[in-house]
N, C-alpha and C. Protein backbone atom coordinates (compact mmCIF):
# COMPACT_ATOMS: atom_id res chain seq x y z
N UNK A 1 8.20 10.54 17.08
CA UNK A 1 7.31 9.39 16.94
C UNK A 1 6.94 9.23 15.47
N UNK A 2 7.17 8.02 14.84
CA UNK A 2 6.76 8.04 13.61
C UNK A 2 5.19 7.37 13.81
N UNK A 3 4.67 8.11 12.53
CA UNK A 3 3.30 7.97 11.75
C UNK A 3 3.19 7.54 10.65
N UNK A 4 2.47 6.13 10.32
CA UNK A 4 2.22 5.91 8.87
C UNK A 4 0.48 6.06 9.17
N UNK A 5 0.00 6.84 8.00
CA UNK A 5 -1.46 7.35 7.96
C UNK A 5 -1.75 6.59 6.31
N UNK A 6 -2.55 5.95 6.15
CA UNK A 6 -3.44 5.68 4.95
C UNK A 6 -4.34 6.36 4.65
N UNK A 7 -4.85 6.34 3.12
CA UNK A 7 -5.78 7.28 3.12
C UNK A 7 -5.91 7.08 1.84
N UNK A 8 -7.43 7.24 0.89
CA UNK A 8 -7.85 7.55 -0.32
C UNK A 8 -8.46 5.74 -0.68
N UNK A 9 -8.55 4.91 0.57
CA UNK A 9 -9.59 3.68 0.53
C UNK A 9 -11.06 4.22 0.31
N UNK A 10 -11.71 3.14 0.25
CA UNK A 10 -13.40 3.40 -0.57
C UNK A 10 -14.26 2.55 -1.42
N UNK A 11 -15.70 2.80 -1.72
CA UNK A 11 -16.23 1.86 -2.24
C UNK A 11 -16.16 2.13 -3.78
N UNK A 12 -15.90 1.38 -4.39
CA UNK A 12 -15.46 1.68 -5.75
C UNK A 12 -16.43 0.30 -6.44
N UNK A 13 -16.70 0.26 -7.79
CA UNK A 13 -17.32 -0.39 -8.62
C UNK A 13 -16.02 -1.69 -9.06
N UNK A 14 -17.01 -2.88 -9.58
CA UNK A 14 -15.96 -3.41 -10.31
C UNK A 14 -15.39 -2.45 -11.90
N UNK A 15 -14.02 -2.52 -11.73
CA UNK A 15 -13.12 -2.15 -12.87
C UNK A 15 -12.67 -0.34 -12.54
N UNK A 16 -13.04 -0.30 -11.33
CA UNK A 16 -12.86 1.20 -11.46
C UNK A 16 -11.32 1.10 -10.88
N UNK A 17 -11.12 2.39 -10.14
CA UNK A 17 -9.65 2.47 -9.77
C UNK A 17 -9.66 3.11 -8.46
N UNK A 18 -8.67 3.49 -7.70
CA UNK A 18 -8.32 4.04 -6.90
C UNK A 18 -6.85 4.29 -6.73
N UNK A 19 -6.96 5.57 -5.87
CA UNK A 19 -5.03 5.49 -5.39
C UNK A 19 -4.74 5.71 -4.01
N UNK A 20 -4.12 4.97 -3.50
CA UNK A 20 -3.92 5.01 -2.28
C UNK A 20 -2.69 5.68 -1.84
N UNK A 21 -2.48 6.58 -0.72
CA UNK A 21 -1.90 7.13 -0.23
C UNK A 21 -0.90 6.74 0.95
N UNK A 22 0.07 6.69 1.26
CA UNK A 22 0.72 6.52 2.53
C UNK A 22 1.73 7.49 3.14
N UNK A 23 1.15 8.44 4.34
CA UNK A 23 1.67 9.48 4.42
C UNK A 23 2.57 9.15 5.72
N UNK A 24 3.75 9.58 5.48
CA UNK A 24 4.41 9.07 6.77
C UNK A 24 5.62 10.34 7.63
N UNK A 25 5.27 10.45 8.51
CA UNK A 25 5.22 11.54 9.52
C UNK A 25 6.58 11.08 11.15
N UNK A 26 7.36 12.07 11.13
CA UNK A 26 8.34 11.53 12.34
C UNK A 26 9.63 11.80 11.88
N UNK A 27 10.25 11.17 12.86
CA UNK A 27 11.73 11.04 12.36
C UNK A 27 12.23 9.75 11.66
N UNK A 28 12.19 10.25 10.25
CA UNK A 28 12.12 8.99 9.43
C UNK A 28 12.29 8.91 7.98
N UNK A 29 13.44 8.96 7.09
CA UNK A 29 13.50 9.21 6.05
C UNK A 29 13.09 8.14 5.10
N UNK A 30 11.85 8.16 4.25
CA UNK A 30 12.21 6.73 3.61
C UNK A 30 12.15 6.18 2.83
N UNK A 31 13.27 7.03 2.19
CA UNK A 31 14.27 6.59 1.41
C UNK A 31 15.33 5.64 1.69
N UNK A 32 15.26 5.65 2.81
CA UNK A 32 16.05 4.52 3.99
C UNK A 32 15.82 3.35 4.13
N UNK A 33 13.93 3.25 3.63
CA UNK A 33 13.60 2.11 4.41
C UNK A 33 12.45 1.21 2.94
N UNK A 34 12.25 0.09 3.13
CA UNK A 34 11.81 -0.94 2.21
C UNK A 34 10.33 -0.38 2.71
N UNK A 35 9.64 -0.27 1.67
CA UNK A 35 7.86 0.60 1.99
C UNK A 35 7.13 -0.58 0.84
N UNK A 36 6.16 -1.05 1.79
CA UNK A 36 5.63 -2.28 1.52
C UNK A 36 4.03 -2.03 1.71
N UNK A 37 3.18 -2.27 0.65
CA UNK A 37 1.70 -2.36 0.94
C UNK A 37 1.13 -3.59 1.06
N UNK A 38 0.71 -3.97 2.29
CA UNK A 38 -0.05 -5.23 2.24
C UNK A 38 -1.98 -5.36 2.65
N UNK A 39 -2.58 -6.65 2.31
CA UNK A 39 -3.57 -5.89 2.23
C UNK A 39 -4.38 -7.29 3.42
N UNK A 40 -5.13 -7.21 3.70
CA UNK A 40 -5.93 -8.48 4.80
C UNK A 40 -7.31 -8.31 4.51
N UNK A 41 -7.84 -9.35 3.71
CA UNK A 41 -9.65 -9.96 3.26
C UNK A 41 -9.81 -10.46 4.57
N UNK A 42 -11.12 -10.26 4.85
CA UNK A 42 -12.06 -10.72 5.97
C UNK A 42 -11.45 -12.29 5.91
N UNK A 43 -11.29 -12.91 7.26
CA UNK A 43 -11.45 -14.25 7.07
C UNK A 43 -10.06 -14.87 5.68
N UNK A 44 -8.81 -14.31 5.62
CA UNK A 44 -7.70 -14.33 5.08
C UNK A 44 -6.22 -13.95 6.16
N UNK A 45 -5.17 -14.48 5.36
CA UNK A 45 -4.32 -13.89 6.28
C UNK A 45 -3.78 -12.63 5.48
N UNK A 46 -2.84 -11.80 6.23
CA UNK A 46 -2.29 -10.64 5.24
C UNK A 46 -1.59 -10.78 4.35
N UNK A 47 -1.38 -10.56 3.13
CA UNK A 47 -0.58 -10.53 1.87
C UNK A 47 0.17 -9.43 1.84
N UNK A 48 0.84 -9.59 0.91
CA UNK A 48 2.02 -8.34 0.68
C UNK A 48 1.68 -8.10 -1.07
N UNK A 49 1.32 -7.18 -1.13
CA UNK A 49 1.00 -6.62 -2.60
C UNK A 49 2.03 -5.86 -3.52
N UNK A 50 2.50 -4.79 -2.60
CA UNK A 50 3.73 -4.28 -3.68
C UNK A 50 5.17 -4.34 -2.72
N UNK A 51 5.87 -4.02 -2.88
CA UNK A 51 7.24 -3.49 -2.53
C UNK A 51 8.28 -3.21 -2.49
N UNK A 52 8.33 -1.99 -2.50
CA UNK A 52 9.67 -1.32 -2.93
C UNK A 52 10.93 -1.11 -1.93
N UNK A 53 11.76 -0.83 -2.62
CA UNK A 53 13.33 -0.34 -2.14
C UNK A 53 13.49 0.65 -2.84
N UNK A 54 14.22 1.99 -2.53
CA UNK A 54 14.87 2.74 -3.30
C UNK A 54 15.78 2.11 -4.06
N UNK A 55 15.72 2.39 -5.18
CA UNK A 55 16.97 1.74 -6.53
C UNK A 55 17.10 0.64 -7.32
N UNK A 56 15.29 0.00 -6.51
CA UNK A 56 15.59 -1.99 -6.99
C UNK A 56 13.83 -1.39 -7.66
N UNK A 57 13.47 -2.41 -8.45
CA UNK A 57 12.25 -3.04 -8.80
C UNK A 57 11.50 -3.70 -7.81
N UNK A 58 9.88 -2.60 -7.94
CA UNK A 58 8.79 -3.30 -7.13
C UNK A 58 8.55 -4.32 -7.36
N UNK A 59 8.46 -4.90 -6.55
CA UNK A 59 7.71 -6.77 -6.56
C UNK A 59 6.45 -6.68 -6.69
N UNK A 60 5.69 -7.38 -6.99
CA UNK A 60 4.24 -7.37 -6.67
C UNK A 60 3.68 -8.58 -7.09
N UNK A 61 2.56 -8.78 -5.83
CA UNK A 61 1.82 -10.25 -5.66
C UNK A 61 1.89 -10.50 -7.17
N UNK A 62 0.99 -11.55 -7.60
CA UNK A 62 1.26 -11.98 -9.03
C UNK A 62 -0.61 -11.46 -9.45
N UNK A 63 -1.40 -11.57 -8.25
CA UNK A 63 -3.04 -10.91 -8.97
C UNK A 63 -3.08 -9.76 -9.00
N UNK A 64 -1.77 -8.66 -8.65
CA UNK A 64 -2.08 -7.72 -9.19
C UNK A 64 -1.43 -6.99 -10.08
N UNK A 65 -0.23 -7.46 -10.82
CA UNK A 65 0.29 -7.24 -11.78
C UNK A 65 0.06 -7.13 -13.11
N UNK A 66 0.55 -6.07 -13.53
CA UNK A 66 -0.60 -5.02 -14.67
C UNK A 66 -1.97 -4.42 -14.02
N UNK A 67 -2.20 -4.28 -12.83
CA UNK A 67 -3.30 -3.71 -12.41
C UNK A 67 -2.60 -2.52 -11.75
N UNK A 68 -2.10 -2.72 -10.46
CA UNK A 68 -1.59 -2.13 -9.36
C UNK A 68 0.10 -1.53 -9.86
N UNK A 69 0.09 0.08 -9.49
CA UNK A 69 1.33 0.27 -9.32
C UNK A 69 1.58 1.10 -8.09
N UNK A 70 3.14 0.90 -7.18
CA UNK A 70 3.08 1.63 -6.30
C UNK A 70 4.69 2.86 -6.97
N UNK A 71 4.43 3.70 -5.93
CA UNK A 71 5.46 4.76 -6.20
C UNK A 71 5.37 5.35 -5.13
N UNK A 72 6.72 5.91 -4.85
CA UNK A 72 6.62 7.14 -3.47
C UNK A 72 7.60 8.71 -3.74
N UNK A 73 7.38 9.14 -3.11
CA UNK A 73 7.37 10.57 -3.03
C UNK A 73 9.06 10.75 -1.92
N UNK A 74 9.86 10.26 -2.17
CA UNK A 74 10.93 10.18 -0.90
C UNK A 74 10.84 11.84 -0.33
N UNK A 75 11.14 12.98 -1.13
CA UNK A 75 11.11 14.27 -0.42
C UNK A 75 10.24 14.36 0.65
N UNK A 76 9.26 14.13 0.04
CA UNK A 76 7.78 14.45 0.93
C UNK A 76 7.56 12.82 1.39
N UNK A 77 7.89 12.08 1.94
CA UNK A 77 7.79 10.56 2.68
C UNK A 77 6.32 10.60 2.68
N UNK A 78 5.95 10.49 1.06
CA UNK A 78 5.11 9.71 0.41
C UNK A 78 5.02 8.17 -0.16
N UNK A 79 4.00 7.42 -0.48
CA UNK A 79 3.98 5.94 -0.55
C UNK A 79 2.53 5.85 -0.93
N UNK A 80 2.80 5.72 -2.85
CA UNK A 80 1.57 5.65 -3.07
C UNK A 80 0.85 4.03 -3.70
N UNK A 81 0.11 3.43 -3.93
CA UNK A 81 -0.59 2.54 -4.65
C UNK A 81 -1.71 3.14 -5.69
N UNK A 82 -1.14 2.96 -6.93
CA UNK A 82 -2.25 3.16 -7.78
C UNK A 82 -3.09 1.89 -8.33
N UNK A 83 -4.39 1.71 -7.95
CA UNK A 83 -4.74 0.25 -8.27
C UNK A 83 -6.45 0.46 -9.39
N UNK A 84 -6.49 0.04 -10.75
CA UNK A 84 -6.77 -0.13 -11.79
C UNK A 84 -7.10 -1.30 -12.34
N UNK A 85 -8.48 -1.19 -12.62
CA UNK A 85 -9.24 -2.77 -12.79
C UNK A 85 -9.31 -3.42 -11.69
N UNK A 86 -10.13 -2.73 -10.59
CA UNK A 86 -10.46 -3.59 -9.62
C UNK A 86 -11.13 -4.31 -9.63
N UNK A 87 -11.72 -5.12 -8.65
CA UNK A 87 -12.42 -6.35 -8.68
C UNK A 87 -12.44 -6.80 -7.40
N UNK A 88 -13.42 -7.86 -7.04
CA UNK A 88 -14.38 -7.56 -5.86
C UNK A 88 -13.19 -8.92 -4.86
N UNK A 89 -11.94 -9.28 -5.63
CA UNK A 89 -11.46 -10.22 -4.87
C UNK A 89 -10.05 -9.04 -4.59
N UNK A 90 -10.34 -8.10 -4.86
CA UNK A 90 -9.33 -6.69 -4.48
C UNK A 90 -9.79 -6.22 -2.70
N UNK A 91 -11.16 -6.50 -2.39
CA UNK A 91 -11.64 -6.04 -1.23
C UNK A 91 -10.95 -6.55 -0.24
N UNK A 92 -10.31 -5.40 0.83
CA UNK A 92 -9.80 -5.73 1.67
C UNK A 92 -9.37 -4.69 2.34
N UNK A 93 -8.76 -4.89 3.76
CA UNK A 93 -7.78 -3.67 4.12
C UNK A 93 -6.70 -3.23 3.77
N UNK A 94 -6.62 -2.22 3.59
CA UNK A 94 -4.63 -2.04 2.97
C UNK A 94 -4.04 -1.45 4.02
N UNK A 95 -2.53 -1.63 4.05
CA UNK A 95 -1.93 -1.05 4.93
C UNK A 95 -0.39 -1.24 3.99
N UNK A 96 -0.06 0.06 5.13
CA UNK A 96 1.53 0.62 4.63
C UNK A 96 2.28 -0.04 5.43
N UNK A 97 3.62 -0.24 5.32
CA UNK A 97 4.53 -0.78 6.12
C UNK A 97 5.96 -0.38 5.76
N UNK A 98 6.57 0.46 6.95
CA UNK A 98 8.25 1.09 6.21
C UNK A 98 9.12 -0.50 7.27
N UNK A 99 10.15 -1.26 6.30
CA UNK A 99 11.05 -1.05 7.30
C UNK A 99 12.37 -1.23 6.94
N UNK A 100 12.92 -1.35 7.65
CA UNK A 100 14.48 -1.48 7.79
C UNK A 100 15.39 -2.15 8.83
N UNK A 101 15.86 -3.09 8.06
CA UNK A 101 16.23 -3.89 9.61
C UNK A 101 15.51 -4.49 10.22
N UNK A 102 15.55 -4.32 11.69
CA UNK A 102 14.77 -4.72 12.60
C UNK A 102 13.12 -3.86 12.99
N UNK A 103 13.59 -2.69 12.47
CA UNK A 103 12.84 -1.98 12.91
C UNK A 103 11.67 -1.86 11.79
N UNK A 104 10.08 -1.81 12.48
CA UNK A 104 9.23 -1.89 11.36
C UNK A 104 7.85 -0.78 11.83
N UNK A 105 7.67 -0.07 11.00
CA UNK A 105 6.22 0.76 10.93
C UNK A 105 5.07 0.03 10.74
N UNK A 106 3.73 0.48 11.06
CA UNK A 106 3.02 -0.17 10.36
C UNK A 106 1.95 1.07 10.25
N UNK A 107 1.05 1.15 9.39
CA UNK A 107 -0.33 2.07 9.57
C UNK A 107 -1.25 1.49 9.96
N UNK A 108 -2.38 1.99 10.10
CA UNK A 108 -3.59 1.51 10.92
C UNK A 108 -4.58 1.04 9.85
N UNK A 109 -4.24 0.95 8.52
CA UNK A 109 -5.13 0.55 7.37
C UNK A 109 -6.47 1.26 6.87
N UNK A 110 -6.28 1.40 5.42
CA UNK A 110 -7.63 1.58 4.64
C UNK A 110 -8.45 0.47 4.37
N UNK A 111 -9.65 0.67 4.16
CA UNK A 111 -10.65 -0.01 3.78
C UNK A 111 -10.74 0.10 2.16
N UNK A 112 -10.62 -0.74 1.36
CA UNK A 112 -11.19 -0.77 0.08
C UNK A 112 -12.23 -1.61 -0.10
N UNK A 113 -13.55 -1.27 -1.37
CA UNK A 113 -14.71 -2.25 -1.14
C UNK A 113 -14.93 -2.09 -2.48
N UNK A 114 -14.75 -3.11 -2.99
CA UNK A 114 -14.79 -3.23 -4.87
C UNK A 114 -16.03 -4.43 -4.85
N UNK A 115 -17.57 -3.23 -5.50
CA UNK A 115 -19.06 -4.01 -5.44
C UNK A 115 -19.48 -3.28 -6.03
N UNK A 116 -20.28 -4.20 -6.96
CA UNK A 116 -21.48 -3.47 -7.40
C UNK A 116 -22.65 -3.19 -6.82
C-alpha cells in the first residue's frame, strides 16, 4: 500500500521560511514517478506549485519563483519543498502528489499559516 505523509507545515511569520517534507512509503519507487506539490487556500481551488520529473526542470507556479524550491531524495522516496519569503497569500494546505500514468498518489496535506 503506498503512503504519501506530509510533514514540517506551521505557523510561520511573514518572510520567514519553512521546508516541507514528503515522505513516501510502499511499493513505489519515485524516481519513476512525476512528484508534484500542490497547495488549496480556504475558499480557492488547488494549484500546483512545483513539479518535478527525474532528469527535466521543476516547473513552478509563477508566485513562487525565486521563493520556493522543491527537491527529492529518490534513495530514500523523499520530496521536499523549501519555501523562503513567505507571505500571508502562501497560506494554505500543501499536499504531495506522485504520479505516473494513470496512476496517482495523493497525501492527506499540511497546513501552512504565514501571520503575523
Amino acid at each position: 500500500q503506498v503512503q504519501l505523509v506530509e510533514s514540517g507545515g506551521g505557523l510561520v511569520q511573514p518572510g520567514g521560511s519553512l521546508r516541507l517534507s514528503c515522505t513516501v512509503s510502499g511499493s513505489i519507487a519515485i524516481s519513476m514517478y512525476t512528484m508534484t506539490w500542490y497547495r488549496q487556500a480556504p475558499g480557492k481551488l488547488r494549484e500546483l506549485v512545483a513539479s518535478s520529473t527525474t532528469g527535466a526542470s521543476t516547473i513552478y507556479t509563477d508566485s513562487v519563483k525565486g521563493r520556493f524550491t522543491d527537491s527529492r531524495d529518490n534513495a530514500n522516496n523523499m520530496y521536499y519543498l523549501q519555501m523562503n519569503s513567505l507571505n500571508p497569500e502562501d497560506t494554505a494546505v500543501y499536499y504531495c502528489r506522485a504520479r505516473r500514468g494513470t496512476i496517482t498518489y495523493w497525501g492527506q496535506g499540511t497546513q501552512v499559516t504565514v501571520s503575523s
